[in-house]
C-alpha atoms as a PDB file:
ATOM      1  CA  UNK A   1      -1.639  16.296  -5.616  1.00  0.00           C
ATOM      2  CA  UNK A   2       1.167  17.853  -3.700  1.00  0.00           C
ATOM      3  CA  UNK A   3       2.527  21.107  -4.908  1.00  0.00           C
ATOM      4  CA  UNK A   4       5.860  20.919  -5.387  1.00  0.00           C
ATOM      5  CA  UNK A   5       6.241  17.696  -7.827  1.00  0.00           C
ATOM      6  CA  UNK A   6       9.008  17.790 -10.307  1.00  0.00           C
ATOM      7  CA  UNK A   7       7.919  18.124 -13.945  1.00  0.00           C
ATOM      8  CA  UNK A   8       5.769  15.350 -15.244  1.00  0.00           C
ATOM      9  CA  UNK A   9       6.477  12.846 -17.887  1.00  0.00           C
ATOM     10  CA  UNK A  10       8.714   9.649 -17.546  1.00  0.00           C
ATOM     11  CA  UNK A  11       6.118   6.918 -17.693  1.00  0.00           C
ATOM     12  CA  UNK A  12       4.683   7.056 -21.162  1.00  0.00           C
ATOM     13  CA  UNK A  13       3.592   4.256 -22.887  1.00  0.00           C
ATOM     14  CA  UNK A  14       4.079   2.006 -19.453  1.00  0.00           C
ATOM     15  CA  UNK A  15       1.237   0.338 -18.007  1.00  0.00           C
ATOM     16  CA  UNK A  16       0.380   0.127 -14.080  1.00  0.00           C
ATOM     17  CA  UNK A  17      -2.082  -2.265 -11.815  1.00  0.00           C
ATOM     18  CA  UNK A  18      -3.054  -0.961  -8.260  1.00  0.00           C
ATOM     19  CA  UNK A  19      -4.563  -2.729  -5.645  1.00  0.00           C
ATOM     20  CA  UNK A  20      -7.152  -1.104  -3.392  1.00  0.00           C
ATOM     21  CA  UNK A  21      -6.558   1.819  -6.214  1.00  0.00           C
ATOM     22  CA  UNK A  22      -9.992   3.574  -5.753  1.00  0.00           C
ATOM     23  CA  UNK A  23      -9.192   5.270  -2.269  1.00  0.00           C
ATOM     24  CA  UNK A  24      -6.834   6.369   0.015  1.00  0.00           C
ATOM     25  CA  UNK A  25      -2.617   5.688  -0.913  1.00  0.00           C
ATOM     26  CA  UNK A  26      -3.789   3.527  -3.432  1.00  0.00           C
ATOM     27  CA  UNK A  27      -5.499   6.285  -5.127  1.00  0.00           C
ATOM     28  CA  UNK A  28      -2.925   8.693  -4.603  1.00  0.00           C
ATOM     29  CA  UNK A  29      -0.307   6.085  -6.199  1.00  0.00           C
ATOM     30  CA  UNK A  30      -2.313   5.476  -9.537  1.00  0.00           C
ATOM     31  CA  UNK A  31      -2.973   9.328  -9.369  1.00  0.00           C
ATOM     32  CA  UNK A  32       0.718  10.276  -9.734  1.00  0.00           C
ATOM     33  CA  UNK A  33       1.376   7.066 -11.793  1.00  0.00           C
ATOM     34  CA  UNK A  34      -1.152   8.476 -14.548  1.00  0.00           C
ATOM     35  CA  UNK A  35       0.141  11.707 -13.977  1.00  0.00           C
ATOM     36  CA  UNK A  36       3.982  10.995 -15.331  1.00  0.00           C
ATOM     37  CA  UNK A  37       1.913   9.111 -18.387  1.00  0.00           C
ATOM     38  CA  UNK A  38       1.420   5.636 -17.530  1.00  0.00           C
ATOM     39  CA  UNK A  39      -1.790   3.601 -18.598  1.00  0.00           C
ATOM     40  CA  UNK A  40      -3.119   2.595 -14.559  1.00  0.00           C
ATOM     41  CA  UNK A  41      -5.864  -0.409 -13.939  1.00  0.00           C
ATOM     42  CA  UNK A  42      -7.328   0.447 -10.157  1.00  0.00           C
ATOM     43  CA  UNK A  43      -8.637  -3.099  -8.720  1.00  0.00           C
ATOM     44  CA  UNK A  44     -10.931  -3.796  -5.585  1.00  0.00           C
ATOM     45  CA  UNK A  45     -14.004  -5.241  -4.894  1.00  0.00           C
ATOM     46  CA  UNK A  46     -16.288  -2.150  -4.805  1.00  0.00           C
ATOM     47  CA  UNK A  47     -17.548  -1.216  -8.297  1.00  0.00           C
ATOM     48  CA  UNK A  48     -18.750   2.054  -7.464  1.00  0.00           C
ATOM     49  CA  UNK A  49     -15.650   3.225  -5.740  1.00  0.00           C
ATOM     50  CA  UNK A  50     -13.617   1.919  -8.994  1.00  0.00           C
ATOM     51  CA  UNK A  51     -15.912   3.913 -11.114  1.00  0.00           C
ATOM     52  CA  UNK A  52     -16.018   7.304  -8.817  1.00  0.00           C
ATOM     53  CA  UNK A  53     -11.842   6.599  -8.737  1.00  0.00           C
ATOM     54  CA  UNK A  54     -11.335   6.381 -13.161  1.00  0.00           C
ATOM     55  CA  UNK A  55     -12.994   9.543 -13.050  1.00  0.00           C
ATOM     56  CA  UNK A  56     -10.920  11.067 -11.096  1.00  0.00           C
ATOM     57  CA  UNK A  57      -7.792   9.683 -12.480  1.00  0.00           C
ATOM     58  CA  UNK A  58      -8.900  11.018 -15.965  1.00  0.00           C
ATOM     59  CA  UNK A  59      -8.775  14.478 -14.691  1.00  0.00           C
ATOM     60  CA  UNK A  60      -5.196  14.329 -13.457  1.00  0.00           C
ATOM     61  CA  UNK A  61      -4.019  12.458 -16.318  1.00  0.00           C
ATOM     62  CA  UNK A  62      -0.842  13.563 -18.191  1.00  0.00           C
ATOM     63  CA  UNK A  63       1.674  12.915 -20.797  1.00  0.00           C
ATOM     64  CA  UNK A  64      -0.814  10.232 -22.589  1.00  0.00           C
ATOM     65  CA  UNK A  65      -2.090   8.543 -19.225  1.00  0.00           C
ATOM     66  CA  UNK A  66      -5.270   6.637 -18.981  1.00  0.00           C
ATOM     67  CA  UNK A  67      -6.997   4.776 -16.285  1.00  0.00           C
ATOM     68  CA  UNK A  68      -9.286   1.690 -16.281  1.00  0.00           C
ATOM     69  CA  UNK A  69     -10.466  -0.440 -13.896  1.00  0.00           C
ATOM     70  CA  UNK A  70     -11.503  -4.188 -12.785  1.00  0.00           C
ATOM     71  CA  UNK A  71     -13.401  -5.712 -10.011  1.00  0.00           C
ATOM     72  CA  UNK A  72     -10.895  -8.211  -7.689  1.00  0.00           C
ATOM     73  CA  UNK A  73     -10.901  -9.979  -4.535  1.00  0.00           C
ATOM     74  CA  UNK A  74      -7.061  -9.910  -3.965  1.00  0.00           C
ATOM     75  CA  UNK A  75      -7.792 -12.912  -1.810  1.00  0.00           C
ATOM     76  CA  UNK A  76      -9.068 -14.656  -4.490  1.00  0.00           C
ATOM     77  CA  UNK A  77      -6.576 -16.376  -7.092  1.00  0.00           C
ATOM     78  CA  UNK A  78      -8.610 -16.345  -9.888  1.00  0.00           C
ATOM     79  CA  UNK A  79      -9.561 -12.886  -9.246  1.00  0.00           C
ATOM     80  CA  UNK A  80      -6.179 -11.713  -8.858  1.00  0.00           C
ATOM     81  CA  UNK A  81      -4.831 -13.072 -11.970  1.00  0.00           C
ATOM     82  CA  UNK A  82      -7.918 -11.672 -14.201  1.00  0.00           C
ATOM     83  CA  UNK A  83      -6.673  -8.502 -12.654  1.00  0.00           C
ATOM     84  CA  UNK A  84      -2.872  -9.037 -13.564  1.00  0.00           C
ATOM     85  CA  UNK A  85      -4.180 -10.080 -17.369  1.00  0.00           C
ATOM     86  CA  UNK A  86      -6.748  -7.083 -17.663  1.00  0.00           C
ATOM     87  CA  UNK A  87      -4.069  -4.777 -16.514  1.00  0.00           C
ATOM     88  CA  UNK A  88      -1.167  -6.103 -19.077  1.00  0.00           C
ATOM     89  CA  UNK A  89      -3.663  -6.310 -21.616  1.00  0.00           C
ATOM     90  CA  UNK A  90      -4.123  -2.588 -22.502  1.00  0.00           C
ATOM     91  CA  UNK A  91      -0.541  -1.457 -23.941  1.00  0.00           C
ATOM     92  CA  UNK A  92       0.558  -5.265 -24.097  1.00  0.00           C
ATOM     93  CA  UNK A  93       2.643  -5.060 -21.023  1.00  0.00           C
ATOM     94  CA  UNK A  94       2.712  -4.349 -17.476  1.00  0.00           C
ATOM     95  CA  UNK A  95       5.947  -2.288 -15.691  1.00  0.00           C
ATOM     96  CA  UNK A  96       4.621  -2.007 -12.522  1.00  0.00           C
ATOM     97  CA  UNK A  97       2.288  -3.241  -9.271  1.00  0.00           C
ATOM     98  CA  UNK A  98       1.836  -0.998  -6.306  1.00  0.00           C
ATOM     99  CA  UNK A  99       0.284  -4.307  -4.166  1.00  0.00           C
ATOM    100  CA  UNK A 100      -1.862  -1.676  -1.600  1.00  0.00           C
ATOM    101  CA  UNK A 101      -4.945  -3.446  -0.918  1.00  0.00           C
ATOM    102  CA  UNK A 102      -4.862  -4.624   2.695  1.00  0.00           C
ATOM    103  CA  UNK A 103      -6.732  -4.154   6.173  1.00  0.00           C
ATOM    104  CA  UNK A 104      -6.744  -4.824  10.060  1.00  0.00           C
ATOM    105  CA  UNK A 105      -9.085  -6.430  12.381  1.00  0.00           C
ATOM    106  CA  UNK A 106      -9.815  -6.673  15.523  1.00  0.00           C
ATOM    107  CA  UNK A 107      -8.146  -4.777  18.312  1.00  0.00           C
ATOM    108  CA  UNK A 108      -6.856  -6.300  21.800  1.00  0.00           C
ATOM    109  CA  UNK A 109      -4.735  -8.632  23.276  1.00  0.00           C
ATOM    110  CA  UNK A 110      -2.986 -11.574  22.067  1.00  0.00           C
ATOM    111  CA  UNK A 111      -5.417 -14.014  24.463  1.00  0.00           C
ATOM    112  CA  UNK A 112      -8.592 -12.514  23.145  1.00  0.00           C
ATOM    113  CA  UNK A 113      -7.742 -12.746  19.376  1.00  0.00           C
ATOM    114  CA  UNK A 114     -10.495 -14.486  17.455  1.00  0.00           C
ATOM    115  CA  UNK A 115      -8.839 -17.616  15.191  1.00  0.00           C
ATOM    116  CA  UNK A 116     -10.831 -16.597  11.696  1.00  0.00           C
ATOM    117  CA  UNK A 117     -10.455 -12.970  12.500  1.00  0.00           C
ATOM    118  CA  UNK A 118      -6.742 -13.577  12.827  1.00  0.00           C
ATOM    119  CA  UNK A 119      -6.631 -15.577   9.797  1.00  0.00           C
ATOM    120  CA  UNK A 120      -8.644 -13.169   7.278  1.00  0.00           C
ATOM    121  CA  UNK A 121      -6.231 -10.535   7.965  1.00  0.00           C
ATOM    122  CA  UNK A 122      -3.139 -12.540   7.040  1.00  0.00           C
ATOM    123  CA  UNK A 123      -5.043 -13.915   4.563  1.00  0.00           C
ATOM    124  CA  UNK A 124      -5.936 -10.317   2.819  1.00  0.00           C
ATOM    125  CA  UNK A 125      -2.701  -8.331   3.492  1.00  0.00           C
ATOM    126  CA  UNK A 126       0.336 -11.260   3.208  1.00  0.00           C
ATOM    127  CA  UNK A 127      -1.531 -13.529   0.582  1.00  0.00           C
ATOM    128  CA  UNK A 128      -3.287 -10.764  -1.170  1.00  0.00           C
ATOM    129  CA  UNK A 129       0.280  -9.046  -2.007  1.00  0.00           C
ATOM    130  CA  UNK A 130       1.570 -13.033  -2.649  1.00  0.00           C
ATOM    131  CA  UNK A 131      -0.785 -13.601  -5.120  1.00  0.00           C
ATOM    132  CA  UNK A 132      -0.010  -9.823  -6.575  1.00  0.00           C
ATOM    133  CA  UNK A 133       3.638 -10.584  -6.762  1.00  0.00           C
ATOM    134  CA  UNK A 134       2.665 -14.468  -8.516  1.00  0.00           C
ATOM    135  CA  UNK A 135       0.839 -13.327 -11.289  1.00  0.00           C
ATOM    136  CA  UNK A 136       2.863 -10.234 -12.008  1.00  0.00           C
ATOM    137  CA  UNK A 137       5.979 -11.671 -12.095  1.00  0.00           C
ATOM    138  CA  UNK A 138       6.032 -13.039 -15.646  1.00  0.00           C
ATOM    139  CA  UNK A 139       4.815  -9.742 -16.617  1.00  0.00           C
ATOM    140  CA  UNK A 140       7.284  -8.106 -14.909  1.00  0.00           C
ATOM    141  CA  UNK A 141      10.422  -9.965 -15.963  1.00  0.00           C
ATOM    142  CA  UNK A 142       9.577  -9.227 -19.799  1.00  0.00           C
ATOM    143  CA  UNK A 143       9.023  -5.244 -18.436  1.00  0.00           C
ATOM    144  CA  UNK A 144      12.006  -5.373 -16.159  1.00  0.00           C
ATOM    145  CA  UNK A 145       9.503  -3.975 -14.295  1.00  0.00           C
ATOM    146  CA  UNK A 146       8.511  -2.735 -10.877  1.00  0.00           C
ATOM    147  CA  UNK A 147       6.731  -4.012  -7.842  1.00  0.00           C
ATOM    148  CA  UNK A 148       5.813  -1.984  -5.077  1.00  0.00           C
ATOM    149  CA  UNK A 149       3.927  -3.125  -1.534  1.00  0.00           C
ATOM    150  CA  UNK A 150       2.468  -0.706   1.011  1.00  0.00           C
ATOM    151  CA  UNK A 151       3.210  -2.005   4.031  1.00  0.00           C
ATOM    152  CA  UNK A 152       2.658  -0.097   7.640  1.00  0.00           C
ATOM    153  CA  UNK A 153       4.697   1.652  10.735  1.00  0.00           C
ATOM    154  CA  UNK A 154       2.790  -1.017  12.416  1.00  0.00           C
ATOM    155  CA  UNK A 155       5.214  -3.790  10.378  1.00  0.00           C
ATOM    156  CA  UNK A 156       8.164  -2.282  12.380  1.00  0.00           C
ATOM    157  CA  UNK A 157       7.280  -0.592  15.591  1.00  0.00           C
ATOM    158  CA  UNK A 158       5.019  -2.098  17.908  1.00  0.00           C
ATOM    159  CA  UNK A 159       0.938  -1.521  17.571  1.00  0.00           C
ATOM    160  CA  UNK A 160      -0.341  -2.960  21.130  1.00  0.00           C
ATOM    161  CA  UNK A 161      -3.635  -4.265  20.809  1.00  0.00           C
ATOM    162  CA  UNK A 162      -3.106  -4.504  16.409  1.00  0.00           C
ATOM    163  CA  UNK A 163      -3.619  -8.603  16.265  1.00  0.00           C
ATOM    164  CA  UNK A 164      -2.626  -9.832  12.909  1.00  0.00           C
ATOM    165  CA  UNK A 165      -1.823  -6.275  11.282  1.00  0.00           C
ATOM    166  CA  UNK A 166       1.603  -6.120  12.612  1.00  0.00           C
ATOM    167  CA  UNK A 167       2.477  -9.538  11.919  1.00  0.00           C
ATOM    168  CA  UNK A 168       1.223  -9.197   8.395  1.00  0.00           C
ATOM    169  CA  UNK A 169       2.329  -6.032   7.595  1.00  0.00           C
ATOM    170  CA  UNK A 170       6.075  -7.439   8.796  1.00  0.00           C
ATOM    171  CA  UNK A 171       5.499 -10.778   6.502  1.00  0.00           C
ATOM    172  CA  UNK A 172       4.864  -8.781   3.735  1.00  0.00           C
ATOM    173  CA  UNK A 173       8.463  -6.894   3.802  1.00  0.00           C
ATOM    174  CA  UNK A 174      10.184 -10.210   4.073  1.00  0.00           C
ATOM    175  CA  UNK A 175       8.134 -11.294   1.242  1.00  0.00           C
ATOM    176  CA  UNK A 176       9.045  -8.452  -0.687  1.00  0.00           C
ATOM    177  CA  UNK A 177      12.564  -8.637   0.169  1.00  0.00           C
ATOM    178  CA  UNK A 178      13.054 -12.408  -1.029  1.00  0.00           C
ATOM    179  CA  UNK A 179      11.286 -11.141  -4.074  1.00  0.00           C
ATOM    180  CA  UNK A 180      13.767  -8.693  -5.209  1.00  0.00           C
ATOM    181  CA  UNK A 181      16.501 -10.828  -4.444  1.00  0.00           C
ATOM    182  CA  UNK A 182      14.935 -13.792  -6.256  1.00  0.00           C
ATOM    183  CA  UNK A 183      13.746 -11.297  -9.430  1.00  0.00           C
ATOM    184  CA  UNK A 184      16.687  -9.433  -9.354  1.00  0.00           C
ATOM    185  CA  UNK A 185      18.897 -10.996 -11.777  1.00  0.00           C
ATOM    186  CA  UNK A 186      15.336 -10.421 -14.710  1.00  0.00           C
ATOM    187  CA  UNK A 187      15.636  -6.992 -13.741  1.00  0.00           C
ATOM    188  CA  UNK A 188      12.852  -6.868 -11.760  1.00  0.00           C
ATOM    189  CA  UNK A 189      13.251  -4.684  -8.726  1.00  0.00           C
ATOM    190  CA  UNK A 190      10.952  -5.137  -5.585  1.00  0.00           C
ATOM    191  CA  UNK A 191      10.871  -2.404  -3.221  1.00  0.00           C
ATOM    192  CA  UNK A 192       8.113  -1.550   0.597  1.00  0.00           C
ATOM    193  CA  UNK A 193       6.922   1.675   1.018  1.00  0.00           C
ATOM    194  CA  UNK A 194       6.032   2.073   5.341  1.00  0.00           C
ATOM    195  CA  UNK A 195       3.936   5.017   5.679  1.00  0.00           C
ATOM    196  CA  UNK A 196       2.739   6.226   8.947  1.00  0.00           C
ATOM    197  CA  UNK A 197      -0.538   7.889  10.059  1.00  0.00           C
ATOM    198  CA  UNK A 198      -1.491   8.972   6.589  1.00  0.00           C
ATOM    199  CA  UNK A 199      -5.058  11.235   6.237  1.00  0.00           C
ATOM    200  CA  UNK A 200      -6.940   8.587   4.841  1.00  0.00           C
ATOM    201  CA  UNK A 201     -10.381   8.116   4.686  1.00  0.00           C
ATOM    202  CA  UNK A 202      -9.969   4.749   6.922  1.00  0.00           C
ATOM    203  CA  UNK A 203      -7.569   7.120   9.476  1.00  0.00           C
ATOM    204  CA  UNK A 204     -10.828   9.776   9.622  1.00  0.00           C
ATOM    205  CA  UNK A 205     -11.957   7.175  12.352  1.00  0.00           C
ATOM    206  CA  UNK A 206      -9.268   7.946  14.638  1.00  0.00           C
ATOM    207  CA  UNK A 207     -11.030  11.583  16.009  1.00  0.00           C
ATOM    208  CA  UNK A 208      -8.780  14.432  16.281  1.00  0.00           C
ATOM    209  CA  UNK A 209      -9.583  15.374  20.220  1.00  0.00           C
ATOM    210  CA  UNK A 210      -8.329  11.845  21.519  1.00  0.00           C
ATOM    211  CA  UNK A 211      -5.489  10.508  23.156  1.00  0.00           C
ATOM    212  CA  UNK A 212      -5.001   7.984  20.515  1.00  0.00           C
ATOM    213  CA  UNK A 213      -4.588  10.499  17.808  1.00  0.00           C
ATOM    214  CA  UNK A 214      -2.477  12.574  20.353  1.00  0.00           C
ATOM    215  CA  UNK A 215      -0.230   9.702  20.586  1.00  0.00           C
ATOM    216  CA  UNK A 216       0.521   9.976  17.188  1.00  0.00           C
ATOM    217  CA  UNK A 217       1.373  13.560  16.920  1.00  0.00           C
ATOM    218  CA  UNK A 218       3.985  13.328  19.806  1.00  0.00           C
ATOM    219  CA  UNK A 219       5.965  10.269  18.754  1.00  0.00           C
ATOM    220  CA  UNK A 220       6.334  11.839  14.865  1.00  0.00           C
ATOM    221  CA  UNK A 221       9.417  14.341  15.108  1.00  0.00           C
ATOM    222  CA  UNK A 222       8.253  16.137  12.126  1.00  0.00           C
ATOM    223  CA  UNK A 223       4.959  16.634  13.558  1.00  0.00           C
ATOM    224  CA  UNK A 224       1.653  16.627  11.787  1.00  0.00           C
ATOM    225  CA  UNK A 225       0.523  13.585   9.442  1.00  0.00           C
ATOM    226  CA  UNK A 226       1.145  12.394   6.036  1.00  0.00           C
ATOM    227  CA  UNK A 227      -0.691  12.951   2.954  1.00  0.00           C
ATOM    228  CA  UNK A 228      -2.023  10.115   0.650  1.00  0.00           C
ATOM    229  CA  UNK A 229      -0.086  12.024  -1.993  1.00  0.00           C
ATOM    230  CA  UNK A 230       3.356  11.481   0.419  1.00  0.00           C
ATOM    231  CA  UNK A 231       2.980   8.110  -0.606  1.00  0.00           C
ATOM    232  CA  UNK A 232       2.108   8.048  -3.967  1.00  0.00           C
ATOM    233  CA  UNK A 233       4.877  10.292  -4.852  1.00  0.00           C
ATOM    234  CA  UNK A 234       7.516   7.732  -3.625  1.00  0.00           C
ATOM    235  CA  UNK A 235       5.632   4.942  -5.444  1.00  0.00           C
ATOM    236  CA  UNK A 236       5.447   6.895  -8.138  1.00  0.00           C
ATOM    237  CA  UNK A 237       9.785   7.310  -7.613  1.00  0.00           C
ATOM    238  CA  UNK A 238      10.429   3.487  -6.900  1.00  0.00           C
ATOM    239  CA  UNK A 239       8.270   2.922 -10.556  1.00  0.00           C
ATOM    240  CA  UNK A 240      10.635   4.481 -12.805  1.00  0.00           C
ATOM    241  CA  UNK A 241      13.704   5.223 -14.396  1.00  0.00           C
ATOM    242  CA  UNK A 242      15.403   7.253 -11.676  1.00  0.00           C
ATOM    243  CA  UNK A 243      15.203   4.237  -9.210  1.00  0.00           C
ATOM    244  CA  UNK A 244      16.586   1.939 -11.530  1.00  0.00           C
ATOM    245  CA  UNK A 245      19.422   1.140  -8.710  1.00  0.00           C
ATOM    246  CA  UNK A 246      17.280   0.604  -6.170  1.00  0.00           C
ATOM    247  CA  UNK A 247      15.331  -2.742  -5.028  1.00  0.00           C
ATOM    248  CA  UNK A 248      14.786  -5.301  -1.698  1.00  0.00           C
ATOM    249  CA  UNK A 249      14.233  -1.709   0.437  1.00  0.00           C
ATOM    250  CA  UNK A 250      12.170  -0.981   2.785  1.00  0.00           C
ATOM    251  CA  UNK A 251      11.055   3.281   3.165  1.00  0.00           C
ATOM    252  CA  UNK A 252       9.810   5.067   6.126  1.00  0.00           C
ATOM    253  CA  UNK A 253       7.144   7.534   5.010  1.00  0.00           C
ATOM    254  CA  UNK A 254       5.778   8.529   8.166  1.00  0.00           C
ATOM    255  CA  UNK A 255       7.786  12.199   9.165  1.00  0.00           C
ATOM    256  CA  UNK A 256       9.800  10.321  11.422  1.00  0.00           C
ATOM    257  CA  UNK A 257       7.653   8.000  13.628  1.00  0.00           C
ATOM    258  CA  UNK A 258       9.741   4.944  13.383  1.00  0.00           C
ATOM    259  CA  UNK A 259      12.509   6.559  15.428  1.00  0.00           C
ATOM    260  CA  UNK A 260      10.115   6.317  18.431  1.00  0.00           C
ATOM    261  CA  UNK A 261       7.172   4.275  20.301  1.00  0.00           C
ATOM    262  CA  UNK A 262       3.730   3.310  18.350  1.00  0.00           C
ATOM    263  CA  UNK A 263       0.827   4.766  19.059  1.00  0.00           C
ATOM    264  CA  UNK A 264      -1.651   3.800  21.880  1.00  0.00           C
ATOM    265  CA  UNK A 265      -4.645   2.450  20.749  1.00  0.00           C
ATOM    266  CA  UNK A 266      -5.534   1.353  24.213  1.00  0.00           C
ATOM    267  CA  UNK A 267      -9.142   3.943  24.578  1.00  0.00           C
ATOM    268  CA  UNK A 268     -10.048   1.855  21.437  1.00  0.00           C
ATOM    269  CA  UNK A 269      -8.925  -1.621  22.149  1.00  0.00           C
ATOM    270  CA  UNK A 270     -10.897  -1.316  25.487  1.00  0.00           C
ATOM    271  CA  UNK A 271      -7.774  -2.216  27.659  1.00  0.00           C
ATOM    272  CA  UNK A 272      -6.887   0.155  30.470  1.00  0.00           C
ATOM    273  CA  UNK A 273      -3.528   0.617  32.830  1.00  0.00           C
ATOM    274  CA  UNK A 274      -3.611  -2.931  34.117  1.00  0.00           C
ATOM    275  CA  UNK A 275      -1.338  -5.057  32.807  1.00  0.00           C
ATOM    276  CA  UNK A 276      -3.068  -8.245  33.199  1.00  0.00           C
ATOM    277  CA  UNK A 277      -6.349  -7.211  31.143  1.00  0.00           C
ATOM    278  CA  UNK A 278      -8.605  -8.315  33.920  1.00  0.00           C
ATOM    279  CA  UNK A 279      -7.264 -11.958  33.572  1.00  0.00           C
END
């Protein structure tokens, strides 16, 4: 957890579901959820990693928190809403989502894109958060609740060579932003969090020594890279009382990345300088 948090409490008695909650943001989200007091249910499809994550969680719980967790396929609709019911089912209510599970595929061109691979990524990031946002909604109506979607730099500044991450990551902010102006008169609000290169486990792929990492630390003004916990903290902000006032945005978490060019993933993608990729 970051150091210099402001005093915990806020979200007793509340109850929380995360996505993709046993690693990475999604971790770091139910982390400072359970932190401020809130019961959270971490979903995904790997029971170990679930298990290894409720342990953790117990030992930064505060102010009454408590963590469960339930196996989901968010690309599954039955799955998803046992998730949404499990969740809501422990204090009788659910106040927020943090929709986080997601993924990429393969990297290159548009003319080399396989169809399926294309299709399982929209599939897992824009209809996994869809069927997040179905399901919750009742929930979150009687809560006047919160729902919260990690989306990706890549959803706003150009990832040559990303496929179907961009375009899903960019899908799910519109979805998001219909949502909160659908939900908004319930009291619902509906809110994107865009982080940047974050120190994930996934991100621990990208070596340190290589122009693709490189590219990353000269197009970020503040320098460096995010924290899981950079995240969390702001999802833990949009899920309670002091953002009460604010829904349908989308926030930069990324030390100020968006302002310039994506990174270059070309080493990786296997394209080099020419421009028409050996056609």
């Amino acid at each position: 957890m970051t150091g210099n948090r402001r005093p915990a409490g806020g979200l007793e008695g509340t109850a929380a579901l995360v996505t993709g909650g046993g690693t990475g943001i999604g971790f770091a989200s139910a982390a400072a959820l359970i932190a401020d007091g809130a019961h959270v249910t971490i979903c995904g499809r790997t029971l170990g990693t679930l298990e290894d994550g409720v342990a953790r969680l117990e030992k930064v719980a505060g102010c009454g928190g408590t963590a469960s967790y339930v196996v989901a396929d968010v690309t599954d609709e039955a799955s998803v809403a046992e998730a949404v019911a499990a969740a809501a089912a422990v204090r009788d209510r659910l106040d927020t989502v943090v929709a986080n599970a997601g993924g990429g595929g393969m990297l290159g061109p548009v003319h080399v894109q396989d169809l399926a691979e294309f299709t399982r990524v929209l599939h897992l990031n824009v209809l996994g958060t869809m069927l997040a946002a179905k399901h919750a909604a009742p929930h979150l109506i009687r809560s006047r609740g919160s729902f919260v979607a990690v989306s990706s730099l890549a959803g706003h500044v150009t990832h040559r060579w990303f496929g179907a991450y961009p375009v899903s990551k960019a899908a799910i902010e519109e979805l998001v932003r219909n949502m909160a102006d659908e939900y908004g008169p319930a009291g619902v609000r509906a809110n994107v969090v865009r982080p940047g290169f974050t120190a994930t486990e996934l991100m621990e792929l990208v070596p340190r020594d290589s122009p693709v990492f490189q590219s990353y630390l000269e197009n970020t003004p503040l320098e460096g890279v995010g924290e899981p916990e950079d995240v969390g903290d702001l999802v833990r902000f949009l899920s309670g009382a002091e953002a009460r006032w604010i829904t349908g945005q989308v926030i930069n978490v990324d030390g100020g990345h968006h302002l310039r060019r994506g990174p270059d993933y070309s080493l990786f993608a296997g394209v080099g300088d020419d421009p028409r990729f050996g056609l």
